[in-house]
C-alpha atoms as a PDB file:
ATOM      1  CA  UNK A   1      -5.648  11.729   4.367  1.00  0.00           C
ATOM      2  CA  UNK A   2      -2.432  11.641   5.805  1.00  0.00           C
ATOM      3  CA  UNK A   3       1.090  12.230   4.254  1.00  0.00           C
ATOM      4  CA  UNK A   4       2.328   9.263   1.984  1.00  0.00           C
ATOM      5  CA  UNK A   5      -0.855   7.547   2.188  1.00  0.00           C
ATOM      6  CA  UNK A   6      -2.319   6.071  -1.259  1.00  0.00           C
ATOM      7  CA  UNK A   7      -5.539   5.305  -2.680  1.00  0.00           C
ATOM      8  CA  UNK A   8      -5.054   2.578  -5.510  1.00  0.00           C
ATOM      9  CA  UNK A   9      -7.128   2.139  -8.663  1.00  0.00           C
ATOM     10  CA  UNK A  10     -10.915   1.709  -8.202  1.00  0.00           C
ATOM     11  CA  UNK A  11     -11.146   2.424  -3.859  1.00  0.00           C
ATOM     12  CA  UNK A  12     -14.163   3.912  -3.065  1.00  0.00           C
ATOM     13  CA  UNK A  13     -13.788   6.201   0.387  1.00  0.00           C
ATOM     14  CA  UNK A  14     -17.374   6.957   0.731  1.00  0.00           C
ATOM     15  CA  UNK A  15     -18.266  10.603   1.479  1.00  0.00           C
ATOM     16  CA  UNK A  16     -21.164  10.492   3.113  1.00  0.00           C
ATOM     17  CA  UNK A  17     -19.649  10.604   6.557  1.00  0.00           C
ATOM     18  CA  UNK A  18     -15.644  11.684   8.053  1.00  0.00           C
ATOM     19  CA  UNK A  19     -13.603   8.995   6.787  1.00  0.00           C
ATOM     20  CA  UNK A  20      -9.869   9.607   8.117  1.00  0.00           C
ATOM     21  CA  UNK A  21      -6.755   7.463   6.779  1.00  0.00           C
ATOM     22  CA  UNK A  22      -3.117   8.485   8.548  1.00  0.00           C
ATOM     23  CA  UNK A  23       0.473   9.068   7.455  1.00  0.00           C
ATOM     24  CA  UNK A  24       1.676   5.870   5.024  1.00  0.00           C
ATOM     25  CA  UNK A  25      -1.482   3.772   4.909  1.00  0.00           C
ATOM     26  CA  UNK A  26      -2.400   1.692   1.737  1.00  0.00           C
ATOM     27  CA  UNK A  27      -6.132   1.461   0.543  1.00  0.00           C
ATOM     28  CA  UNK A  28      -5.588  -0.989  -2.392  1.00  0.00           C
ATOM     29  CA  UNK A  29      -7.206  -2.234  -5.106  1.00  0.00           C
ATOM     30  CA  UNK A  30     -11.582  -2.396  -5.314  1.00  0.00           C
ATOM     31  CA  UNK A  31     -11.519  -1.821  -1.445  1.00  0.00           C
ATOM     32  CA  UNK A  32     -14.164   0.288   0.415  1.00  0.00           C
ATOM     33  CA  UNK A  33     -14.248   2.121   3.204  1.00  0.00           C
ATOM     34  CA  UNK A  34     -17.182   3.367   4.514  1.00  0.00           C
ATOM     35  CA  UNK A  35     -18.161   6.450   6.338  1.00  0.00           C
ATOM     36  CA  UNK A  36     -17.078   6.892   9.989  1.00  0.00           C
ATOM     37  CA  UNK A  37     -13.933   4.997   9.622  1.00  0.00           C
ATOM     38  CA  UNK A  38     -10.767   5.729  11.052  1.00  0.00           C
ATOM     39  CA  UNK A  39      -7.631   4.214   9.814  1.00  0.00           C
ATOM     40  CA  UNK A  40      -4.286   4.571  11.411  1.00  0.00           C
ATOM     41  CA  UNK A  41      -1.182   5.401   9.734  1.00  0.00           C
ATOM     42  CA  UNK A  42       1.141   2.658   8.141  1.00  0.00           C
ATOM     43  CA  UNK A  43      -2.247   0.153   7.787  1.00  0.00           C
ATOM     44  CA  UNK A  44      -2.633  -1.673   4.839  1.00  0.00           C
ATOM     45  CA  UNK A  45      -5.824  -2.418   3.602  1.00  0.00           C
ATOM     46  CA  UNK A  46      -6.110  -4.846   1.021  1.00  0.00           C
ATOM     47  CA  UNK A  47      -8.014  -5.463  -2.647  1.00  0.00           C
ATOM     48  CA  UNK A  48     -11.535  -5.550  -2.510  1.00  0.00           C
ATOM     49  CA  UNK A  49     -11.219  -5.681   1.627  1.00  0.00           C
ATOM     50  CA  UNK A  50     -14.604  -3.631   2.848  1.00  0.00           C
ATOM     51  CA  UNK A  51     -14.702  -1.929   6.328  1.00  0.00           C
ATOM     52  CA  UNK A  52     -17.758  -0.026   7.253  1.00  0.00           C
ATOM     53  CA  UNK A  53     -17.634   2.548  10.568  1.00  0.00           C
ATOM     54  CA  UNK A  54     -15.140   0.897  11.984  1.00  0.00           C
ATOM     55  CA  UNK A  55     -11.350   2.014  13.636  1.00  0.00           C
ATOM     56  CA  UNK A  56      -8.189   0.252  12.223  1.00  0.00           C
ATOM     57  CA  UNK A  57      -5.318   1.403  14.376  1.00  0.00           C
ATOM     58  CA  UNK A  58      -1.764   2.054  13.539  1.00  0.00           C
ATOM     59  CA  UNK A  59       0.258  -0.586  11.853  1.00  0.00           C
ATOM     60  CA  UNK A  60      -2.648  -3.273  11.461  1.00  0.00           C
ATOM     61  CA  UNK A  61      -3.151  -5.174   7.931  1.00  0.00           C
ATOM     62  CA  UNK A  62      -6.284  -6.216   6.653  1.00  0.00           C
ATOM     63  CA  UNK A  63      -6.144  -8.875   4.122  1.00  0.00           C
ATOM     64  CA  UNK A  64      -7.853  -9.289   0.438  1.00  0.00           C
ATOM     65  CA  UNK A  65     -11.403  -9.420   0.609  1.00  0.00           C
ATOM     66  CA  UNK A  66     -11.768  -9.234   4.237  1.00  0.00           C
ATOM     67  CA  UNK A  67     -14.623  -7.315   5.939  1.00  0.00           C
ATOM     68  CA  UNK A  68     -14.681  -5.551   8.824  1.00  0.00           C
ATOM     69  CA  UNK A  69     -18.257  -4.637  10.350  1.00  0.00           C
ATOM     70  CA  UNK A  70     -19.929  -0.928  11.560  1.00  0.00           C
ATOM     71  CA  UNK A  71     -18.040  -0.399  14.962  1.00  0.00           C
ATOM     72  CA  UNK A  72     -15.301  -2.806  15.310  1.00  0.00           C
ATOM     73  CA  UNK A  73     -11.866  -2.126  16.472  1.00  0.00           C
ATOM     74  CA  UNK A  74      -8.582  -3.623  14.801  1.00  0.00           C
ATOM     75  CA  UNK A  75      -5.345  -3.253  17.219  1.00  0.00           C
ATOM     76  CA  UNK A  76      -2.317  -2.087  16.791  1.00  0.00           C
ATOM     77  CA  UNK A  77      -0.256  -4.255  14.350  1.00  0.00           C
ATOM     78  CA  UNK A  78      -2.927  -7.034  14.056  1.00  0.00           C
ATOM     79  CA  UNK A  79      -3.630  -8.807  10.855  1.00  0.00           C
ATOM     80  CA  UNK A  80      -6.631  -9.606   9.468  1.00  0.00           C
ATOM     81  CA  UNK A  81      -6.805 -12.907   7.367  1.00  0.00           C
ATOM     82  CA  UNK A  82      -7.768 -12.319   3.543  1.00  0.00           C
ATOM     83  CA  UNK A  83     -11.551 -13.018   3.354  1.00  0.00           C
ATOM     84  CA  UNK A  84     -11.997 -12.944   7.155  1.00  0.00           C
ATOM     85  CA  UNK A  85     -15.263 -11.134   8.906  1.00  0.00           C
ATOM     86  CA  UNK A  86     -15.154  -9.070  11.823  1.00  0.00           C
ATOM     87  CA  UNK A  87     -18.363  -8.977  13.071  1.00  0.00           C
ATOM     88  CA  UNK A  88     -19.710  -5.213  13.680  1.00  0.00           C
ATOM     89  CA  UNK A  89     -18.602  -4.115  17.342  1.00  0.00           C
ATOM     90  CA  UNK A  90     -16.166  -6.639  17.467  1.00  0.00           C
ATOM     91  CA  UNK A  91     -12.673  -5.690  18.699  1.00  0.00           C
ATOM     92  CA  UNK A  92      -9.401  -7.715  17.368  1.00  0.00           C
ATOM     93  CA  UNK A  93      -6.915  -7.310  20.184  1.00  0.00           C
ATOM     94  CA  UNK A  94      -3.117  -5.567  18.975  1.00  0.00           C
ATOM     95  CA  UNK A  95      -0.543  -7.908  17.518  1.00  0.00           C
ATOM     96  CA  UNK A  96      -3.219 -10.705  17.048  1.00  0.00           C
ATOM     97  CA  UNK A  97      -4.202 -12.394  14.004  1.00  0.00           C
ATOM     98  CA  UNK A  98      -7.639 -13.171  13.035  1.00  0.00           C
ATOM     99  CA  UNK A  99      -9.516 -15.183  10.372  1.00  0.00           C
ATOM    100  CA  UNK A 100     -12.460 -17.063   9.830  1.00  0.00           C
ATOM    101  CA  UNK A 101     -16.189 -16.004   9.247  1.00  0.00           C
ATOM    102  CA  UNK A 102     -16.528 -14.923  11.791  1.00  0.00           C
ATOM    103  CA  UNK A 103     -12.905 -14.070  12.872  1.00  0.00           C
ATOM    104  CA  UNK A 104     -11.681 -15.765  15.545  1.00  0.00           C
ATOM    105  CA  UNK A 105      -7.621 -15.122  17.180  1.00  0.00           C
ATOM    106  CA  UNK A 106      -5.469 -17.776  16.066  1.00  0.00           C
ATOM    107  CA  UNK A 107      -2.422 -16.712  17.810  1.00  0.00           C
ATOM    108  CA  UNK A 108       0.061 -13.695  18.112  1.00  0.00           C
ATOM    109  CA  UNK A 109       1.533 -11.582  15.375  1.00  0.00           C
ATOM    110  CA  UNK A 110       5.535 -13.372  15.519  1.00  0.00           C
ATOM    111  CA  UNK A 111       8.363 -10.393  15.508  1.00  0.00           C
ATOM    112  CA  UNK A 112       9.379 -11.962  11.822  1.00  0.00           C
ATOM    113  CA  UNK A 113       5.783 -11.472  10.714  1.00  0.00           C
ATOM    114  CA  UNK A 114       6.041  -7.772  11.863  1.00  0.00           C
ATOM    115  CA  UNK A 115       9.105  -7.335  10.403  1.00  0.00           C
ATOM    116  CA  UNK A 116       8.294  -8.532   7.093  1.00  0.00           C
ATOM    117  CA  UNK A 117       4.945  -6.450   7.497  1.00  0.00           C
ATOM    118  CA  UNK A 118       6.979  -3.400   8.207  1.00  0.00           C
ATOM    119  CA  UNK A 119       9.140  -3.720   4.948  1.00  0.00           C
ATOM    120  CA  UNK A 120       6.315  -4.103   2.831  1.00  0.00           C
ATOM    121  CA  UNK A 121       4.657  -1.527   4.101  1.00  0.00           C
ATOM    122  CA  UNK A 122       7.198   0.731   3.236  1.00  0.00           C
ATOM    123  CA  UNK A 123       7.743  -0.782  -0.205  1.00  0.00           C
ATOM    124  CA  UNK A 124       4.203   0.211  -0.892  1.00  0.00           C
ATOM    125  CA  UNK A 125       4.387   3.660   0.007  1.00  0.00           C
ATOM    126  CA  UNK A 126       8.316   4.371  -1.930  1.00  0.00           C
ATOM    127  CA  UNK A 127       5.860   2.552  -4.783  1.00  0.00           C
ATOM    128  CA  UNK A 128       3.225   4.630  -4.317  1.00  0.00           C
ATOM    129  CA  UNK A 129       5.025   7.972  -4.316  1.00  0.00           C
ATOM    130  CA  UNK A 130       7.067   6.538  -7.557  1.00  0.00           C
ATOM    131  CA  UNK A 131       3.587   6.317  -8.914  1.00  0.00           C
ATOM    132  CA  UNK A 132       2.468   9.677  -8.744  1.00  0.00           C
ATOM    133  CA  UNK A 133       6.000  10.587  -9.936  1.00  0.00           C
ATOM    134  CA  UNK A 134       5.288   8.669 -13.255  1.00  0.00           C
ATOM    135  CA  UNK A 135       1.421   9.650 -13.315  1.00  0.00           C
ATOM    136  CA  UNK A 136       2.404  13.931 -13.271  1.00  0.00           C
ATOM    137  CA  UNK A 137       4.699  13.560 -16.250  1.00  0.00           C
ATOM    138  CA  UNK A 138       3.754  15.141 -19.801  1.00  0.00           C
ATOM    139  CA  UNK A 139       3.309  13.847 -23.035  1.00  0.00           C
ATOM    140  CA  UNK A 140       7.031  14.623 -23.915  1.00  0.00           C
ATOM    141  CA  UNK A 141       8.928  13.420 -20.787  1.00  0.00           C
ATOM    142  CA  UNK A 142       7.034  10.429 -21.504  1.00  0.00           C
ATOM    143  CA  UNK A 143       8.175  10.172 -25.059  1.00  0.00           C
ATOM    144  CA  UNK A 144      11.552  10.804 -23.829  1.00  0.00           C
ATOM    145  CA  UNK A 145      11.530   7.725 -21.399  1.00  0.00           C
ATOM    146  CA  UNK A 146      11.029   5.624 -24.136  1.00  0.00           C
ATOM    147  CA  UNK A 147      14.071   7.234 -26.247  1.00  0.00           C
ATOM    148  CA  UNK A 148      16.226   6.599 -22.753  1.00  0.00           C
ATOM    149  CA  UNK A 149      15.354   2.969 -22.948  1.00  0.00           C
ATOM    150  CA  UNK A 150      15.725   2.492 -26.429  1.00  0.00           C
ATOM    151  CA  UNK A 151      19.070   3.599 -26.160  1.00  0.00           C
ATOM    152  CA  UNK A 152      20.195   1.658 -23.218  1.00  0.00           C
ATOM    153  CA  UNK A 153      18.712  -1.788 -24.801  1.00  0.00           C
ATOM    154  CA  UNK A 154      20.583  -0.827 -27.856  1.00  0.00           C
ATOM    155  CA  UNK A 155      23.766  -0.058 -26.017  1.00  0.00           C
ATOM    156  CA  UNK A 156      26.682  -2.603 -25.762  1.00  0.00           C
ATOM    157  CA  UNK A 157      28.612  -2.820 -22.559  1.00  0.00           C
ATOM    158  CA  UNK A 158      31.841  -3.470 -24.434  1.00  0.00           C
ATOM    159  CA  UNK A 159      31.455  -0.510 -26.690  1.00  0.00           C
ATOM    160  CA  UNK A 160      30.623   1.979 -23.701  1.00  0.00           C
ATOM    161  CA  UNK A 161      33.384   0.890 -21.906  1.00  0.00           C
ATOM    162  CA  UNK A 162      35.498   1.620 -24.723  1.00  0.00           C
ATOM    163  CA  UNK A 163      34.460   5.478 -24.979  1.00  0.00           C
ATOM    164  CA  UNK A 164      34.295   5.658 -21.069  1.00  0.00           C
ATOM    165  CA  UNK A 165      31.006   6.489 -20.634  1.00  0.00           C
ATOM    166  CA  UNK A 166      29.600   6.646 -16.757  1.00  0.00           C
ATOM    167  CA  UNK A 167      27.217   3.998 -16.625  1.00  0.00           C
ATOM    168  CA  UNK A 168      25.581   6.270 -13.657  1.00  0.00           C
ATOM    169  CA  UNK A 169      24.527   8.713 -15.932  1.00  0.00           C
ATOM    170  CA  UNK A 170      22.548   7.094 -19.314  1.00  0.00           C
ATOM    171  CA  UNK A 171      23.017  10.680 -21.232  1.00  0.00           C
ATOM    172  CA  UNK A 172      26.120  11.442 -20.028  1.00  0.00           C
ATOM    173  CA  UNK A 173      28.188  12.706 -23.837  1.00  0.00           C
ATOM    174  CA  UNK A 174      31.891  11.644 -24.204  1.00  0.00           C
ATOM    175  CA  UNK A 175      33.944  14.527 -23.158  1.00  0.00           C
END
């Protein structure tokens, strides 16, 4: 598994043969990947999406609930329609989009489309390494999160500008 890369609640990665993901993929939500499946880095694979021996190159997206068959090939930055079917040994060319059952190319990938891809992309992963951030701490840096926002929710604006606290710093003491 590559660097950045995330595995969301309830993903299966089966074991039973190599399964490779690269640097800042997503494997959401209930999906499964199967063994002998390569995935590229910065591919997003969505909730309860199912791809089985297959290779997802770099940048591609497959959507919700979409499967993608024993020996098919996704291109580079293509998308994958949520709920689509790539037949097994089909190949979806790069920068194309696909859907259907089976999946047929509707047209090209638009620059705005990859652009907006991009950015959520890397949304996921800053969430994703938040996450595991918020999933290491211990019972009392937990407890004293909740103090911290107690305190600002009780705070007035008016009161701290008064004793010229630094709004950049919630703990900061009056000096």
């Amino acid at each position: 598994m590559g660097d950045k890369s995330a595995v969301w609640y309830g993903a299966i990665v089966r074991g039973d043969a190599p399964v490779s993901i690269g640097a800042h993929s997503q494997i959401t939500d209930k999906a499964i990947l199967g063994g002998n499946t390569t995935i590229g880095s910065n591919v997003f694979v969505g909730m309860r999406a199912s791809i089985a021996g297959a290779t997802v190159k770099d940048g591609a997206v497959i959507g919700m609930a979409a499967t993608v068959g024993e020996g098919a090939t996704i291109g580079e930055g293509a998308y994958v329609a949520p709920g689509a079917v790539v037949p097994p040994g089909a190949t979806v060319a790069a920068g194309k989009v696909v859907a259907g059952a089976p999946a047929s190319e509707l047209r090209a990938v638009s620059e705005d489309e990859a652009a907006s891809l991009t950015r959520s992309m890397q949304a996921y992963s800053q969430l994703s390494v938040f996450h595991v951030l918020e999933t290491r701490k211990d019972w009392m840096e937990v407890e004293q999160d909740k103090r911290d926002r107690k305190w600002r929710e009780d705070r007035s604006e008016d009161a701290d500008a008064a004793l010229g606290l630094l709004e950049k710093n919630p703990r900061a003491q009056v000096w």
